[in-house]
C-alpha atoms as a PDB file:
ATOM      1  CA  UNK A   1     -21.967-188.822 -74.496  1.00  0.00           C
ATOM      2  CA  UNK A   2     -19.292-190.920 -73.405  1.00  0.00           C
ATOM      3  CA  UNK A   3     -18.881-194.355 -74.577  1.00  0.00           C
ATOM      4  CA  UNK A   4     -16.546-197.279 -73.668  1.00  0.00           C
ATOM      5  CA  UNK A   5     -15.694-199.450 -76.943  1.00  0.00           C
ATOM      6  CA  UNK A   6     -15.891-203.241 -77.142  1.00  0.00           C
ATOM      7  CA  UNK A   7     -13.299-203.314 -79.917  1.00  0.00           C
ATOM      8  CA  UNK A   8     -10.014-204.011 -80.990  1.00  0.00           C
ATOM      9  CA  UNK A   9      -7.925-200.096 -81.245  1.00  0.00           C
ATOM     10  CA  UNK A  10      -7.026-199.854 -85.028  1.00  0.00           C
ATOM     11  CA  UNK A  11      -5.117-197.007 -85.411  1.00  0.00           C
ATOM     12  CA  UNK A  12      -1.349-196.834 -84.336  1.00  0.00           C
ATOM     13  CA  UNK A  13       0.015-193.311 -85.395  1.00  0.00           C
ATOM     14  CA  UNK A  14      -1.560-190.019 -87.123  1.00  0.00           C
ATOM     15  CA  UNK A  15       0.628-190.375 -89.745  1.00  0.00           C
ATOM     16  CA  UNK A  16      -1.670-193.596 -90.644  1.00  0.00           C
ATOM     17  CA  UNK A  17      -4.848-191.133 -90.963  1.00  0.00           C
ATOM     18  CA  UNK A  18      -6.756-190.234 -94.441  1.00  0.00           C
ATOM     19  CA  UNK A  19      -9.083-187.901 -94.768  1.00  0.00           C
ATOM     20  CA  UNK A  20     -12.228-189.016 -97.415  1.00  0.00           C
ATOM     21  CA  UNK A  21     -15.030-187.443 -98.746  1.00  0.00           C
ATOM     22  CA  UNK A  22     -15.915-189.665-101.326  1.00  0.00           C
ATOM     23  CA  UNK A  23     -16.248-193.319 -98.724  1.00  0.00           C
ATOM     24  CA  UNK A  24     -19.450-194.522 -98.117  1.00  0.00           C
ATOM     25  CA  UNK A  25     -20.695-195.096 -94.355  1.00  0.00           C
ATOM     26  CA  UNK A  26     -18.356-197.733 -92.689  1.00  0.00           C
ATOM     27  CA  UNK A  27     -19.430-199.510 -89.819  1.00  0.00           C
ATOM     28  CA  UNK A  28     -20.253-197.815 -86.702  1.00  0.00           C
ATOM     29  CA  UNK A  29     -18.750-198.573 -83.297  1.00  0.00           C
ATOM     30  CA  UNK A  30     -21.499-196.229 -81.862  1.00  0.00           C
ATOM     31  CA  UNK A  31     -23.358-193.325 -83.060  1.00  0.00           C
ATOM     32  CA  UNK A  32     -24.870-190.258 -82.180  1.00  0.00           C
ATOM     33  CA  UNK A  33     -27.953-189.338 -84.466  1.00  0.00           C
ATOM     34  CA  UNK A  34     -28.821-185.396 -84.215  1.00  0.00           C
ATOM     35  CA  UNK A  35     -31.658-183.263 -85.838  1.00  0.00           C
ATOM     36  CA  UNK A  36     -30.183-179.745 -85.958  1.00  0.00           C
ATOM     37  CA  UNK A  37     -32.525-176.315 -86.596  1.00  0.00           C
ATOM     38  CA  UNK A  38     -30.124-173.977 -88.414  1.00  0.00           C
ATOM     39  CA  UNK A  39     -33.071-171.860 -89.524  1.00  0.00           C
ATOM     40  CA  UNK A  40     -32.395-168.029 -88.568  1.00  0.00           C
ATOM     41  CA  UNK A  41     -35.126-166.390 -87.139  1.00  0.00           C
ATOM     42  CA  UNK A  42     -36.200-164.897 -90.636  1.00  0.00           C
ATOM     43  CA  UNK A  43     -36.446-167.876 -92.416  1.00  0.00           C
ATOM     44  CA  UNK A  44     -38.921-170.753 -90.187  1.00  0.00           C
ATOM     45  CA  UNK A  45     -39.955-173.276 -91.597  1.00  0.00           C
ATOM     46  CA  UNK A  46     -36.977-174.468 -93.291  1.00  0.00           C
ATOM     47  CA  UNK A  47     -36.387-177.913 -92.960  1.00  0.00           C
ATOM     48  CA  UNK A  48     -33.400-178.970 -90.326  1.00  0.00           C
ATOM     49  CA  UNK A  49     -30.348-180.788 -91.183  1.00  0.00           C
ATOM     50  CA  UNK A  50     -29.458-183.973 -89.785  1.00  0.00           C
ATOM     51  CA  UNK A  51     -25.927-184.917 -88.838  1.00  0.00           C
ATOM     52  CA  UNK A  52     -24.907-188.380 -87.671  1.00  0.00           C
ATOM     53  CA  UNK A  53     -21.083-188.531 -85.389  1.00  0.00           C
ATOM     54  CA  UNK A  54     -19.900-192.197 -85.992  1.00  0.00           C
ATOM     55  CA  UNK A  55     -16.938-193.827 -83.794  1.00  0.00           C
ATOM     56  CA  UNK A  56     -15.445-196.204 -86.353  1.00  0.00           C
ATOM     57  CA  UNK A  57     -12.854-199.077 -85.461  1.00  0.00           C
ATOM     58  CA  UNK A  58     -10.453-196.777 -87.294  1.00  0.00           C
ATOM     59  CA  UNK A  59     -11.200-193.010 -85.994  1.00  0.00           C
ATOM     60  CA  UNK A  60     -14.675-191.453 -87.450  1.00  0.00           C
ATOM     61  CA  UNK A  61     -17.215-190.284 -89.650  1.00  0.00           C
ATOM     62  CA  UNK A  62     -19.636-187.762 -89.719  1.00  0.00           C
ATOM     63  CA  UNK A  63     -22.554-187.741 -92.227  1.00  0.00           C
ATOM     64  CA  UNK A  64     -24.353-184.620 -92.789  1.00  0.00           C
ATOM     65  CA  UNK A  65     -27.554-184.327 -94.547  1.00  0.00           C
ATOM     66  CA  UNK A  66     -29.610-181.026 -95.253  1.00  0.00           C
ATOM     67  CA  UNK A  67     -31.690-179.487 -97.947  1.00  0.00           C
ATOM     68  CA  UNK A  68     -28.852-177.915 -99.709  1.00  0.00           C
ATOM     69  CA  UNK A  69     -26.912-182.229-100.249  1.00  0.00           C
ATOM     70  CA  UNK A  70     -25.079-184.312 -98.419  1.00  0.00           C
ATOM     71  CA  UNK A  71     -21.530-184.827 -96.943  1.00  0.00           C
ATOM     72  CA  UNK A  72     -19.504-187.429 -95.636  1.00  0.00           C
ATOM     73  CA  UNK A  73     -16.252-186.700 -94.220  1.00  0.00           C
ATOM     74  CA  UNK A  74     -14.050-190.137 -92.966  1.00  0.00           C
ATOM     75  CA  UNK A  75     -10.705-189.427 -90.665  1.00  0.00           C
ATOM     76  CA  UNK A  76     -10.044-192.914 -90.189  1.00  0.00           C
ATOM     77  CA  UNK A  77      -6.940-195.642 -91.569  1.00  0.00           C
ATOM     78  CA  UNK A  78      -8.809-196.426 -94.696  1.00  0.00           C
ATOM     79  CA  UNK A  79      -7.590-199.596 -95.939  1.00  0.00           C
ATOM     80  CA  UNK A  80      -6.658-198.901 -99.966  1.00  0.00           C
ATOM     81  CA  UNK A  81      -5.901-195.385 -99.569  1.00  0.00           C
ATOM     82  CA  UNK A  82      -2.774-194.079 -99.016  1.00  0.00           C
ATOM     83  CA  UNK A  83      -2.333-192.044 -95.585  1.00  0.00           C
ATOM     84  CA  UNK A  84      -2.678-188.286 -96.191  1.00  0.00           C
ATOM     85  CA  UNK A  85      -4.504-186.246 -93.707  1.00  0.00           C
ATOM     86  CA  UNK A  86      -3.915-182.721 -95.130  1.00  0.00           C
ATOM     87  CA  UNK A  87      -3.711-179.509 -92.509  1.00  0.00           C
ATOM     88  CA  UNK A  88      -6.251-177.876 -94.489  1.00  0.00           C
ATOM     89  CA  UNK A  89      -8.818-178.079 -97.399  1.00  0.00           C
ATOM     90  CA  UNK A  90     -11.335-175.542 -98.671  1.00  0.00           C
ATOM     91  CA  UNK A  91     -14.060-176.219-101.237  1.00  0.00           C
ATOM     92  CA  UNK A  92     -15.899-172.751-102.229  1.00  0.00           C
ATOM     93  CA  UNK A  93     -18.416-174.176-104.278  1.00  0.00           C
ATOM     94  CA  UNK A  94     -19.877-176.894-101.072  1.00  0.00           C
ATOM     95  CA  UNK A  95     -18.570-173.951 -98.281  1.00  0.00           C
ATOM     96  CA  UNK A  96     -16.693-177.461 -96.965  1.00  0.00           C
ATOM     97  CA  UNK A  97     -13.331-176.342 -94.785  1.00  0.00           C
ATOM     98  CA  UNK A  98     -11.103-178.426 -92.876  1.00  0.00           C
ATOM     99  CA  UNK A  99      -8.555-178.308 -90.866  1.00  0.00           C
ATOM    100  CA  UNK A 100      -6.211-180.349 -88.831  1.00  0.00           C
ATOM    101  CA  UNK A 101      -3.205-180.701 -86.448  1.00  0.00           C
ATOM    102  CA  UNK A 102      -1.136-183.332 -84.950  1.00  0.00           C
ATOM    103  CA  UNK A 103       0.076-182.659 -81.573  1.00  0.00           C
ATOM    104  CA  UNK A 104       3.157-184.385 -80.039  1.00  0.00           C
ATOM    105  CA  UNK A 105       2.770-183.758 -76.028  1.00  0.00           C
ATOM    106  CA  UNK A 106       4.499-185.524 -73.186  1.00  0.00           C
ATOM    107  CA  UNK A 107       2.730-188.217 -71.867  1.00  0.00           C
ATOM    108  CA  UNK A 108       1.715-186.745 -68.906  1.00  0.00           C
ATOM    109  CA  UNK A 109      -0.096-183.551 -70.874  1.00  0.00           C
ATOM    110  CA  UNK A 110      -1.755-186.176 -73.226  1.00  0.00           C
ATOM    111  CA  UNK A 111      -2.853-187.807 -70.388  1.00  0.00           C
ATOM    112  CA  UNK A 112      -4.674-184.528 -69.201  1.00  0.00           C
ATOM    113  CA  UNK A 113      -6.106-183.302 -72.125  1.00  0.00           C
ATOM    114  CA  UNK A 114      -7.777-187.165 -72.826  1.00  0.00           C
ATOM    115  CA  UNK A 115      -9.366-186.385 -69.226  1.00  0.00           C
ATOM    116  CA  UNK A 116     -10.444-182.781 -69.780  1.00  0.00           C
ATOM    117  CA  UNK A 117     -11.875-184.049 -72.684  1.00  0.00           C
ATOM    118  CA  UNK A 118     -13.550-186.714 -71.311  1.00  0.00           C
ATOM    119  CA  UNK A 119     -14.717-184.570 -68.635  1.00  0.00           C
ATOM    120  CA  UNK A 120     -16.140-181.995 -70.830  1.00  0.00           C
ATOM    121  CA  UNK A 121     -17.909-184.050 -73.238  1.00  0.00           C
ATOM    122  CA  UNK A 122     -19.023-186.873 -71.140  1.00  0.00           C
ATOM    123  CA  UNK A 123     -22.460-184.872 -70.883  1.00  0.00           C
ATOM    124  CA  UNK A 124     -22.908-183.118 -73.832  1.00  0.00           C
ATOM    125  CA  UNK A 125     -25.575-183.709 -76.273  1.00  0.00           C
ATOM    126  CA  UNK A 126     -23.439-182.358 -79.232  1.00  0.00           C
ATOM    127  CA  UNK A 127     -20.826-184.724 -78.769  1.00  0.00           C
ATOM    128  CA  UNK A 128     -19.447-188.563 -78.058  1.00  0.00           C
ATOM    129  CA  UNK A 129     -16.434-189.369 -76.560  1.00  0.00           C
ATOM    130  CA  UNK A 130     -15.116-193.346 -77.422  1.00  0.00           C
ATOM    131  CA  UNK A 131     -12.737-194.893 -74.666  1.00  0.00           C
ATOM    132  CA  UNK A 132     -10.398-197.750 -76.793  1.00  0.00           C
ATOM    133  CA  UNK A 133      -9.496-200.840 -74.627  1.00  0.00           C
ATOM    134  CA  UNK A 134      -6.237-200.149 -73.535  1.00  0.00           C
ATOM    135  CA  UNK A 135      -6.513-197.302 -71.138  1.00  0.00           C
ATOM    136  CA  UNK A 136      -8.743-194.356 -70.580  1.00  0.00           C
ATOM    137  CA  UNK A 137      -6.004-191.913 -73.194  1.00  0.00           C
ATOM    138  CA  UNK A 138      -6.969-194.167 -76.390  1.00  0.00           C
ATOM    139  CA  UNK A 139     -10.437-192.066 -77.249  1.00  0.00           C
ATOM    140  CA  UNK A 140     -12.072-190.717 -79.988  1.00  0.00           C
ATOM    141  CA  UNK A 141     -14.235-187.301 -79.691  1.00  0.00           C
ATOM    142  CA  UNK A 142     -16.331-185.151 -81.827  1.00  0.00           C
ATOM    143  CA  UNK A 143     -18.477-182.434 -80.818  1.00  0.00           C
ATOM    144  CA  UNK A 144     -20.508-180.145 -83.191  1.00  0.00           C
ATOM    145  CA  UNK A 145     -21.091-176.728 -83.424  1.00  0.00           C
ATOM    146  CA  UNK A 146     -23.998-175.293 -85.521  1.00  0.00           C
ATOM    147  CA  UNK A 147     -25.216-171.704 -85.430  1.00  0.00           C
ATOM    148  CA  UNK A 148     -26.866-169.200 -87.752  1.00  0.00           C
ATOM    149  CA  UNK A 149     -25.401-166.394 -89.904  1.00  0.00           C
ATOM    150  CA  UNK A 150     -28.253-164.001 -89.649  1.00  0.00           C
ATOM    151  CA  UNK A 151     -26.558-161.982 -91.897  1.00  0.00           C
ATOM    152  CA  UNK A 152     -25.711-163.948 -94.853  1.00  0.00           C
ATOM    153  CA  UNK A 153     -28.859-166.170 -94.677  1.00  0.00           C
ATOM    154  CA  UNK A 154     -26.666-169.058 -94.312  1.00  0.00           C
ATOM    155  CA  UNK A 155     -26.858-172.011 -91.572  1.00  0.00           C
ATOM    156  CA  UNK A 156     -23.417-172.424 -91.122  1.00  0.00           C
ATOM    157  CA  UNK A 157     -22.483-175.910 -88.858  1.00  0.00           C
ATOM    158  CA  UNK A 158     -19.283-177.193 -88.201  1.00  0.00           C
ATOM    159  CA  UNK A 159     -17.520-179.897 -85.470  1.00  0.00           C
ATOM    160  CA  UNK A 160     -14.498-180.784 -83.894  1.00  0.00           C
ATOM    161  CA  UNK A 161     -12.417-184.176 -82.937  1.00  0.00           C
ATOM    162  CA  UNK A 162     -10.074-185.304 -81.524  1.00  0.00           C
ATOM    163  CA  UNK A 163      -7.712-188.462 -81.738  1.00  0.00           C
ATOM    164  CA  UNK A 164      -5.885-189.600 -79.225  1.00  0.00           C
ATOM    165  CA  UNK A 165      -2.897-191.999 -79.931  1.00  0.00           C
ATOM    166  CA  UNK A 166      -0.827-192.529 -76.249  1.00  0.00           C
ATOM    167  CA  UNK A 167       1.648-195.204 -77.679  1.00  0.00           C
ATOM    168  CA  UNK A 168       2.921-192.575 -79.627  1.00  0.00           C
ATOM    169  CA  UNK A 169       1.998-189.403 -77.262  1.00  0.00           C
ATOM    170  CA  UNK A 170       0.065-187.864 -80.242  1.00  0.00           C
ATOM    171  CA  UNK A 171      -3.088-186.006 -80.531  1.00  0.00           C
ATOM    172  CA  UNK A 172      -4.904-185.081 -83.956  1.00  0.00           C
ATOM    173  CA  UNK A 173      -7.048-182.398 -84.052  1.00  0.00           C
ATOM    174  CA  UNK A 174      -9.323-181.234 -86.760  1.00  0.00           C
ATOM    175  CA  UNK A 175     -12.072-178.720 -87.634  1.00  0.00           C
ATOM    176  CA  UNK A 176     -14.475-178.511 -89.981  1.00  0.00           C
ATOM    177  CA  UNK A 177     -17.315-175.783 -91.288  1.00  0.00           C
ATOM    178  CA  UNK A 178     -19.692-175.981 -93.819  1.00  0.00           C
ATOM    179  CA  UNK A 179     -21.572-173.030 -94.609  1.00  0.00           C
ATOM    180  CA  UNK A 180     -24.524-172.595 -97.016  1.00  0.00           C
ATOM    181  CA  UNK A 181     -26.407-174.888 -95.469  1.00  0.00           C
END
């Protein structure tokens, strides 16, 4: 889904960027609410999880709720909190992993990645794409991924964003997975 924002753009530079797992829900831009069936085909009846993709003012948040607990993750210029987006974290015990990236391209390749993105995602039910005032580069994306792990048992869902930042040619992107779900 592909959204144009009626907002002010917060963020200035990746290097402003936090990553949180212990904020509560900030205010949503726009939202994408999504009722996901992770159950493999040996286990029905299990209930679903539900995952929420928020556009904040300030990057995202996704909020993940399923049987096994809940999950917030914020990427976002959190006021308070010092910037520190790490390039990875892994927590065994919640099967949390993250990763991200920061990209410095040339204008010109920023400027066709924002539309391939835009392009690819504009339709997609797994994902939402937020267009800052400013210019069509100055977006927001997430898309999620879910699947089953027949094998282990495990649901096992995960997403991706990406944060585009053209006054400084920069493009963040992260990955996460949680498994055990």
């Amino acid at each position: 889904m592909l959204v144009t924002l009626e907002t002010a753009y917060e963020d200035t530079t990746a290097a402003e960027l936090s990553l949180a797992l212990d904020s509560p829900e900030q205010p949503a831009l726009h939202l994408l609410d999504l009722d996901l069936d992770l159950d493999p085909p040996a286990r029905p009846g299990r209930p679903g999880v539900r995952l929420q993709l928020r556009l904040l003012g300030a990057s995202h948040q996704v909020v993940l709720d399923s049987p096994g607990g809940g999950l917030i993750e914020t990427v976002a210029c959190l006021p308070g909190r010092r910037p520190e987006l790490p390039a990875t974290l892994a927590d065994p015990a919640t099967g949390y992993r993250f990763a991200a990236r920061v990209r410095r391209l040339a204008a010109v390749e920023l400027a066709a990645r924002t539309a391939r993105l835009r392009r690819d995602l504009a339709d997609d039910p797994y994902a939402l794409v937020g267009v800052f005032p400013g210019g069509p580069d100055a977006i927001t994306a997430l898309r999620v991924e879910c699947r089953t792990d027949p094998c282990a048992g495990a649901g096992r869902i995960g997403w991706r964003t990406w944060h585009a930042y053209p006054q400084s040619a920069e493009l963040v992107e992260t990955e996460t997975v949680v498994t055990g779900l």
